[in-house]
PDB file of N, CA and C in Angstrom:
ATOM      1  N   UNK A   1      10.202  29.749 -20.503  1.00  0.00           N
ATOM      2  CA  UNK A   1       9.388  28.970 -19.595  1.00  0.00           C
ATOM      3  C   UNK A   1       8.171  29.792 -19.200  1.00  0.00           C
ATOM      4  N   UNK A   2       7.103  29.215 -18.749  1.00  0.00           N
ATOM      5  CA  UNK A   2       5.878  29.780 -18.753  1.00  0.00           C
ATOM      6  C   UNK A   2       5.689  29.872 -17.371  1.00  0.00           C
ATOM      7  N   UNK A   3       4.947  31.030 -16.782  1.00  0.00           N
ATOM      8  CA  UNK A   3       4.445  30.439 -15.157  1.00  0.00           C
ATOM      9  C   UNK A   3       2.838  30.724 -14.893  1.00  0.00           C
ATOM     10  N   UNK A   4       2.766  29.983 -14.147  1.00  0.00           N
ATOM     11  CA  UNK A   4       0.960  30.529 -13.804  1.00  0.00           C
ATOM     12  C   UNK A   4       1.139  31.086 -12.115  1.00  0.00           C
ATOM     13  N   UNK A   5       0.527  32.134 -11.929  1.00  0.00           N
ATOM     14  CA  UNK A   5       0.715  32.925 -10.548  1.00  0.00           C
ATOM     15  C   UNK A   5      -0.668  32.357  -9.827  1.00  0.00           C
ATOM     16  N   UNK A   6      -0.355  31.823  -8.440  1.00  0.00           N
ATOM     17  CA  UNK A   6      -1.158  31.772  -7.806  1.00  0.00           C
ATOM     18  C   UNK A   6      -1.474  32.797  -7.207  1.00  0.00           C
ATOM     19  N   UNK A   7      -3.052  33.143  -7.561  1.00  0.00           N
ATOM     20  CA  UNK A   7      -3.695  34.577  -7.134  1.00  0.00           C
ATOM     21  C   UNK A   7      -3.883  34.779  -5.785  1.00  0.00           C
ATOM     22  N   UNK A   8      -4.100  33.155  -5.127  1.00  0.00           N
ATOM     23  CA  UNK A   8      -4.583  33.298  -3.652  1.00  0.00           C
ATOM     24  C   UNK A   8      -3.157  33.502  -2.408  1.00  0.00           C
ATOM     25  N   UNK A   9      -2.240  32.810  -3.071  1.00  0.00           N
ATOM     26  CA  UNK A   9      -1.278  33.081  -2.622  1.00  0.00           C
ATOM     27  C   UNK A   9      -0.501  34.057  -2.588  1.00  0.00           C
ATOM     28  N   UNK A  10      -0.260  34.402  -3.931  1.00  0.00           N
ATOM     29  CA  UNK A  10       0.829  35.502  -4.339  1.00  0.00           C
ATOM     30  C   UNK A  10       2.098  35.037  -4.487  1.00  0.00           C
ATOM     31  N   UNK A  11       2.179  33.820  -4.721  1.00  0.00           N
ATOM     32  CA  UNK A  11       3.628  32.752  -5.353  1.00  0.00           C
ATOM     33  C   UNK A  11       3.269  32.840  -7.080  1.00  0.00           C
ATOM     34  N   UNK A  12       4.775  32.560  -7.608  1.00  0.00           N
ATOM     35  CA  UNK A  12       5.093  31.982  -8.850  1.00  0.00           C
ATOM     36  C   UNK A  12       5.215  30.681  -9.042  1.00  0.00           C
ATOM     37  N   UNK A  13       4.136  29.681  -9.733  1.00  0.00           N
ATOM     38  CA  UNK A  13       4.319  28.812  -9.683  1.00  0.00           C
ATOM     39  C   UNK A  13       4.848  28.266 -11.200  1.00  0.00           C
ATOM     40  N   UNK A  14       6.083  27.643 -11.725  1.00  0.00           N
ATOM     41  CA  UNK A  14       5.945  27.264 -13.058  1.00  0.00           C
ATOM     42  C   UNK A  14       5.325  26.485 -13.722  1.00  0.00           C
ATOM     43  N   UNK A  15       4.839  26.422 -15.180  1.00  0.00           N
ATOM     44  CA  UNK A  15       4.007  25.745 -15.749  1.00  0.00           C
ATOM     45  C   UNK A  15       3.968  24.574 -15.763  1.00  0.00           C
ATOM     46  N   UNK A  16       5.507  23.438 -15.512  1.00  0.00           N
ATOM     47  CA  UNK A  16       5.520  22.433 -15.474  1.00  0.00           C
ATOM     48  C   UNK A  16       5.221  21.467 -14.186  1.00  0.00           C
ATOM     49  N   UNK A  17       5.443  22.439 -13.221  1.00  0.00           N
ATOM     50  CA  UNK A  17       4.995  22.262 -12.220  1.00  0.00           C
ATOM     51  C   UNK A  17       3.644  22.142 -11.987  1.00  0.00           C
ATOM     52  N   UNK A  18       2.794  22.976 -12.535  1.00  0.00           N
ATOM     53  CA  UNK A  18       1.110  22.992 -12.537  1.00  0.00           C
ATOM     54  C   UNK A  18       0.856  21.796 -13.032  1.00  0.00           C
ATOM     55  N   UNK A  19       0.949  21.519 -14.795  1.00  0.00           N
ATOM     56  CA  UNK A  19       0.454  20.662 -14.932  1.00  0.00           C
ATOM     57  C   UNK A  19       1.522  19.506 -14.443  1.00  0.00           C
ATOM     58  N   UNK A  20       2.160  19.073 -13.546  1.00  0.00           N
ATOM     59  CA  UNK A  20       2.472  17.419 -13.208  1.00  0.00           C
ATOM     60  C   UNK A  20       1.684  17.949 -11.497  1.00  0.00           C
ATOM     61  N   UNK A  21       1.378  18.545 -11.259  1.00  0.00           N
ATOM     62  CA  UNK A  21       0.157  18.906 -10.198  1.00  0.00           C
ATOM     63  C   UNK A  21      -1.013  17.904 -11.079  1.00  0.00           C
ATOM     64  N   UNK A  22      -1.461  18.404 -11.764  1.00  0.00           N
ATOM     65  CA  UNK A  22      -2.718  18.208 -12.197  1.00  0.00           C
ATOM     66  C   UNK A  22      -2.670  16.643 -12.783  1.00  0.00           C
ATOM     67  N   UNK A  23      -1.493  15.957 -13.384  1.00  0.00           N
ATOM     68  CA  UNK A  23      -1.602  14.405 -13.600  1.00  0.00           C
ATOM     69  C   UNK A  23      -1.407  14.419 -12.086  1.00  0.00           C
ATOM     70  N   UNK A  24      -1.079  14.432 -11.040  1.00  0.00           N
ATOM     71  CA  UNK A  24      -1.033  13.535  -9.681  1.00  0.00           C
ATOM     72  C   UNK A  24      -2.300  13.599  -9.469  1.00  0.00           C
ATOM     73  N   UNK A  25      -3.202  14.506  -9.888  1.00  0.00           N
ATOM     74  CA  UNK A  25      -4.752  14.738  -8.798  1.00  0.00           C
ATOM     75  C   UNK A  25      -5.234  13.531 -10.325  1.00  0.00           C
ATOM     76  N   UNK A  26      -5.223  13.725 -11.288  1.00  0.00           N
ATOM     77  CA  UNK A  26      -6.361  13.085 -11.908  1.00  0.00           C
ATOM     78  C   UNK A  26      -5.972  11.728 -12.115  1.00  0.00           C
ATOM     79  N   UNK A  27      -4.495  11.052 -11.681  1.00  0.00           N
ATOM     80  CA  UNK A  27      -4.304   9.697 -11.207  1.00  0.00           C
ATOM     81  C   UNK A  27      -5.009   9.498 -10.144  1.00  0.00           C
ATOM     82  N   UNK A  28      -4.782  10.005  -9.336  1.00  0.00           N
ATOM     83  CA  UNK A  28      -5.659   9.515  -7.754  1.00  0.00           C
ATOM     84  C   UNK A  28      -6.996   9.656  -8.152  1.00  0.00           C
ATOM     85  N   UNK A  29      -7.800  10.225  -8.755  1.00  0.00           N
ATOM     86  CA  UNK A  29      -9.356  10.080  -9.115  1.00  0.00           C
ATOM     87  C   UNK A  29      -8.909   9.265  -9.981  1.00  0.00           C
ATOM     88  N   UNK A  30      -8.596   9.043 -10.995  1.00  0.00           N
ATOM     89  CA  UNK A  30      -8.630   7.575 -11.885  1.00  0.00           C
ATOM     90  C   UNK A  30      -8.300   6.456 -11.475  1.00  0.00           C
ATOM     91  N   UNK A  31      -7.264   6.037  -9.808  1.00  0.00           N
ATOM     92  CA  UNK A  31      -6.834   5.197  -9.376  1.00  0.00           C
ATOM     93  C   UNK A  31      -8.602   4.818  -8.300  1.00  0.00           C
ATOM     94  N   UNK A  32      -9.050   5.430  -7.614  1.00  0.00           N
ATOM     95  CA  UNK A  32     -10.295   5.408  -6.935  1.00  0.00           C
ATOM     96  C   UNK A  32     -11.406   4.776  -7.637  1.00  0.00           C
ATOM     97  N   UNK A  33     -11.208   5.395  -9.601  1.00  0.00           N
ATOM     98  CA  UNK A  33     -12.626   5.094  -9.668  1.00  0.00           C
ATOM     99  C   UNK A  33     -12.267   3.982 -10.697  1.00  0.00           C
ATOM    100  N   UNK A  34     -11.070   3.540 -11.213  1.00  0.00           N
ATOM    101  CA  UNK A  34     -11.021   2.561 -11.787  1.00  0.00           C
ATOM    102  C   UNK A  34      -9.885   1.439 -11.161  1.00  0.00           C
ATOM    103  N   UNK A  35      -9.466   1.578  -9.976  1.00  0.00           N
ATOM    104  CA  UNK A  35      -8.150   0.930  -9.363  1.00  0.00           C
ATOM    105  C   UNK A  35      -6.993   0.345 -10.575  1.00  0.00           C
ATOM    106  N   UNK A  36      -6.913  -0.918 -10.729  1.00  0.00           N
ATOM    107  CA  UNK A  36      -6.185  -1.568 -11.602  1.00  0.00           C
ATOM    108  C   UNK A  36      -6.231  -1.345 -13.344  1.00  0.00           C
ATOM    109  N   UNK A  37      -7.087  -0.542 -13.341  1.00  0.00           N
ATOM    110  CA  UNK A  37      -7.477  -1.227 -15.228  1.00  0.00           C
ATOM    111  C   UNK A  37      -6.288  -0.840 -15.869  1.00  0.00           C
ATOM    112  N   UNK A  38      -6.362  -1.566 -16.690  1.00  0.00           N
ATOM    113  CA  UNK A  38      -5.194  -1.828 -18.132  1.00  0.00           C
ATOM    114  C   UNK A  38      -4.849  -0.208 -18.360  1.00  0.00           C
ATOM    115  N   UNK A  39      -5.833   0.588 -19.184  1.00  0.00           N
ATOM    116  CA  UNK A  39      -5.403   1.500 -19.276  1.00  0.00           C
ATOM    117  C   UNK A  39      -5.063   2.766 -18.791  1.00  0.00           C
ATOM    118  N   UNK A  40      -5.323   2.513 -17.033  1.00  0.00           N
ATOM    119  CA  UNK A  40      -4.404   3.318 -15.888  1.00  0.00           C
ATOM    120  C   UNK A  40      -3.201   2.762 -16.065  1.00  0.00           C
ATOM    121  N   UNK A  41      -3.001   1.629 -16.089  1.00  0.00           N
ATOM    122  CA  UNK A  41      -1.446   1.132 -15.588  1.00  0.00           C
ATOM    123  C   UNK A  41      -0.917   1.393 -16.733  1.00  0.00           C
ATOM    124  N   UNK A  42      -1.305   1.423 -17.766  1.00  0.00           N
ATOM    125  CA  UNK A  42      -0.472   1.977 -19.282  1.00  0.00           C
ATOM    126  C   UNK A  42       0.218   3.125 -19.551  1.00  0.00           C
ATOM    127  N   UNK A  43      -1.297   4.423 -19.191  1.00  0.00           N
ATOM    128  CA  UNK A  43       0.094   5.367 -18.780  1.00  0.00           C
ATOM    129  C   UNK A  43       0.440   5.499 -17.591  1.00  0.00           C
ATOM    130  N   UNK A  44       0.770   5.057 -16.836  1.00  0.00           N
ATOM    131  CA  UNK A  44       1.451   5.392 -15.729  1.00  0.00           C
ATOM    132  C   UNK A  44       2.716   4.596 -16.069  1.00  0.00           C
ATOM    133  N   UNK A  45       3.095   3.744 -16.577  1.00  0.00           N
ATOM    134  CA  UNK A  45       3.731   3.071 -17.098  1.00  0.00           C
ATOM    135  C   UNK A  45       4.817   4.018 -18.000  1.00  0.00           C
ATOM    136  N   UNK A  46       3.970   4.599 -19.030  1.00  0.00           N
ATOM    137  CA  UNK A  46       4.580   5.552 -19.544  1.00  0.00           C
ATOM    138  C   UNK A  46       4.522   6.930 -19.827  1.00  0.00           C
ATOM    139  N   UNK A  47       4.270   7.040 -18.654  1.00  0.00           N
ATOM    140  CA  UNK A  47       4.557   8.473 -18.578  1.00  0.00           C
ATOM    141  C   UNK A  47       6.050   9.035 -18.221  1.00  0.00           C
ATOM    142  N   UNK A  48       6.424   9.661 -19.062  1.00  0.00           N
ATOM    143  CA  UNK A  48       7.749  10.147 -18.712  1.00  0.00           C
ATOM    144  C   UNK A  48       8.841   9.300 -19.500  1.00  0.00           C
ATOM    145  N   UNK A  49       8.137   8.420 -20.322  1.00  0.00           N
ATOM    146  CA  UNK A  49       9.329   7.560 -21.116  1.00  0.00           C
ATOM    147  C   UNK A  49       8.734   8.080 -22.609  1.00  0.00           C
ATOM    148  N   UNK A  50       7.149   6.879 -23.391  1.00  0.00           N
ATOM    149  CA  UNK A  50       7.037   7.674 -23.889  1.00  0.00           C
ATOM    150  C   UNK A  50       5.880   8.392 -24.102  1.00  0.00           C
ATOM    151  N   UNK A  51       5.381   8.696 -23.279  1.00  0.00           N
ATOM    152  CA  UNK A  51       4.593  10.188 -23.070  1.00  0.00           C
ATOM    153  C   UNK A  51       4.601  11.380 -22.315  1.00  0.00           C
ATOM    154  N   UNK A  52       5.082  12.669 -22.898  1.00  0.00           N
ATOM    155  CA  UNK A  52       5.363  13.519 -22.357  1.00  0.00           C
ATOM    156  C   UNK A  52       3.667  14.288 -21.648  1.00  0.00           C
ATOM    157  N   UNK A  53       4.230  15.123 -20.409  1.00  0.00           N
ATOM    158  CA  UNK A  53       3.755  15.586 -19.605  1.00  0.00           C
ATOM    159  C   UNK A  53       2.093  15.750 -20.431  1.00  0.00           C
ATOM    160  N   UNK A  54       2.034  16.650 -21.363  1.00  0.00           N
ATOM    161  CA  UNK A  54       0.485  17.503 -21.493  1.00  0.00           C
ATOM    162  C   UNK A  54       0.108  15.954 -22.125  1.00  0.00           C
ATOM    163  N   UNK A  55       0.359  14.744 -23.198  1.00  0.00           N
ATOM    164  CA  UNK A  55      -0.112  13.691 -23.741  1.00  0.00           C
ATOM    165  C   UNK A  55      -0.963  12.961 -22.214  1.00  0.00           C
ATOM    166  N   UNK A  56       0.018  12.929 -21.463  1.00  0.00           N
ATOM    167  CA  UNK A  56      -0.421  12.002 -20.086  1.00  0.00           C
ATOM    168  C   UNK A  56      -1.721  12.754 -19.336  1.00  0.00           C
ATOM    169  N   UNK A  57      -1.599  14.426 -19.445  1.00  0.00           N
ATOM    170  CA  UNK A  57      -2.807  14.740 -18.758  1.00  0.00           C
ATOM    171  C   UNK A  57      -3.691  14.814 -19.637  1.00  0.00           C
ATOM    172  N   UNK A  58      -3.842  14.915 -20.965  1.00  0.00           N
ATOM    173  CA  UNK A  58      -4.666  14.346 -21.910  1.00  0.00           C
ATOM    174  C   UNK A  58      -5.272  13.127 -21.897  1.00  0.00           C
ATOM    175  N   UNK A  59      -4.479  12.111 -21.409  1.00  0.00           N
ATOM    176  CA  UNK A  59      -5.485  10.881 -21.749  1.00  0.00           C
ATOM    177  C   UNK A  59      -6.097  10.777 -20.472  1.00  0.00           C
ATOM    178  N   UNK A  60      -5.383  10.856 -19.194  1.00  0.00           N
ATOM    179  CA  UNK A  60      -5.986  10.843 -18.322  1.00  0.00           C
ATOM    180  C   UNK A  60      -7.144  11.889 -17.934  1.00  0.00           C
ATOM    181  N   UNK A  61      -7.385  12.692 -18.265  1.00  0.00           N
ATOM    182  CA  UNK A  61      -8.849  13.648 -18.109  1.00  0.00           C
ATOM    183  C   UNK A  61      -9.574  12.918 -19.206  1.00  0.00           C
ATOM    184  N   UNK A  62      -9.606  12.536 -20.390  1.00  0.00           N
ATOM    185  CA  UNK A  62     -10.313  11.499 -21.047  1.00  0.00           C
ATOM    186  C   UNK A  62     -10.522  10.581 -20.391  1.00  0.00           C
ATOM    187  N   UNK A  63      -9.642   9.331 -19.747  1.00  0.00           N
ATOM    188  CA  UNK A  63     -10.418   8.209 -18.835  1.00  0.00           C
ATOM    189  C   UNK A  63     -11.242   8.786 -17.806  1.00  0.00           C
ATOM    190  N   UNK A  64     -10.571   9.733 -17.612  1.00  0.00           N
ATOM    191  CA  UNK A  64     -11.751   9.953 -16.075  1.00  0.00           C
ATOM    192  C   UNK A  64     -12.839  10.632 -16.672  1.00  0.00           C
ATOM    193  N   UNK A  65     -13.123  11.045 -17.724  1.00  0.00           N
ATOM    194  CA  UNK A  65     -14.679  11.572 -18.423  1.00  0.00           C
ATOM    195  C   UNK A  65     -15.206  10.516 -18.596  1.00  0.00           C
ATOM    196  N   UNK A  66     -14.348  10.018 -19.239  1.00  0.00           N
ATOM    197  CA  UNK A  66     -14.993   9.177 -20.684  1.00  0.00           C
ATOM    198  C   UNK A  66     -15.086   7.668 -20.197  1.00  0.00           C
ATOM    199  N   UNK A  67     -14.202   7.099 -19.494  1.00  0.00           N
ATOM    200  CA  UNK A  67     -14.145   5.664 -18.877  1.00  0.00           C
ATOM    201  C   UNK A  67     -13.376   5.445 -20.106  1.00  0.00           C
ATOM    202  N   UNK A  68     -12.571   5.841 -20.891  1.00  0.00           N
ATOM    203  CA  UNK A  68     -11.530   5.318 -21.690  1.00  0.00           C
ATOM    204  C   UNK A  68     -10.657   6.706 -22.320  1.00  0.00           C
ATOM    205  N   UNK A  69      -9.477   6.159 -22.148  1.00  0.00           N
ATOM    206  CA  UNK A  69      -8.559   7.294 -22.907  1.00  0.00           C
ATOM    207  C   UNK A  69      -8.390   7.304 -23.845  1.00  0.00           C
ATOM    208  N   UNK A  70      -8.852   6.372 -25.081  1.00  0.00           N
ATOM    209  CA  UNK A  70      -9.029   6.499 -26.149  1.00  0.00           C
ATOM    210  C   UNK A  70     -10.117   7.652 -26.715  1.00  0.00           C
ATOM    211  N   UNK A  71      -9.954   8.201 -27.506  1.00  0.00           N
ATOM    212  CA  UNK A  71     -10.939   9.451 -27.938  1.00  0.00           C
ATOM    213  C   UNK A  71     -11.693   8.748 -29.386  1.00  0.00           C
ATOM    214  N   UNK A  72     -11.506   7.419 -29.835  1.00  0.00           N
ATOM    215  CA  UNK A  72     -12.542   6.763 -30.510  1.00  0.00           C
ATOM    216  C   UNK A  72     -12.151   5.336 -30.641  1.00  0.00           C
ATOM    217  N   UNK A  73     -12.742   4.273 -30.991  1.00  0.00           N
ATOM    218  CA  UNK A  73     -12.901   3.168 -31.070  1.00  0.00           C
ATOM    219  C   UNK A  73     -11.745   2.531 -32.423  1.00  0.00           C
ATOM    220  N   UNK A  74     -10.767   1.703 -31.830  1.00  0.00           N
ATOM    221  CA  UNK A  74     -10.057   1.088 -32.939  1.00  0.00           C
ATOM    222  C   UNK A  74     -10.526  -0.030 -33.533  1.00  0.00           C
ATOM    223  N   UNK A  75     -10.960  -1.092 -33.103  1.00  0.00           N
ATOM    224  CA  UNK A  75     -11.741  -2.078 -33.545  1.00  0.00           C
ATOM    225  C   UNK A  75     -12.871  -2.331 -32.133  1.00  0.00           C
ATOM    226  N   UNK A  76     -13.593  -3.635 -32.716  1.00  0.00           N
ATOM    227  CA  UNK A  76     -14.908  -4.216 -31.872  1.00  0.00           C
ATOM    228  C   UNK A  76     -14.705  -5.377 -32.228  1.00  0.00           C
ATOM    229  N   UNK A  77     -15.336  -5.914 -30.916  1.00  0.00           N
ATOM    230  CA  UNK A  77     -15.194  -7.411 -30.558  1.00  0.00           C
ATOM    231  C   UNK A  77     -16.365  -7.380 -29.965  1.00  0.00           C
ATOM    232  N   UNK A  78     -17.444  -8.647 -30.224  1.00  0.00           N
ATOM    233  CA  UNK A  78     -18.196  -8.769 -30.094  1.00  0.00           C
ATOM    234  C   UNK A  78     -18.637  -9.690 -29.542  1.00  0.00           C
TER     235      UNK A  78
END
């Protein structure tokens, strides 16, 4: 198991712990700046069934860049 040390503190914090830190903060900025959309409620939906921890903070730091968690275009509709 991995840990990341908080410097300011001087605690051990473990890695899995950090990052499901880091999906709670970048849901709440993705819940603010997009409330309902489809593909918030998707993973949140599945997170933890089937998408594991680093996939979920992956797409979600993509929606909140990008305004989509997709990292390219599957089809167009026009």
């Amino acid at each position: 198991m991995c840990y990341i040390v908080a410097t300011a503190e001087a605690t051990i914090i473990p890695f899995h712990e950090a990052v499901k830190t880091a999906i709670r903060r970048e849901f709440e900025l993705a819940k603010v700046c997009f409330g309902n959309d489809w593909q918030l409620l998707c993973i949140e939906e599945n997170w933890g069934d089937t998408l594991d921890d680093r996939h979920t903070l992956r797409m979600l730091r993509s929606l909140n860049r990008n305004g989509s968690c997709y990292s390219r275009m599957f089809c167009r509709r026009d």
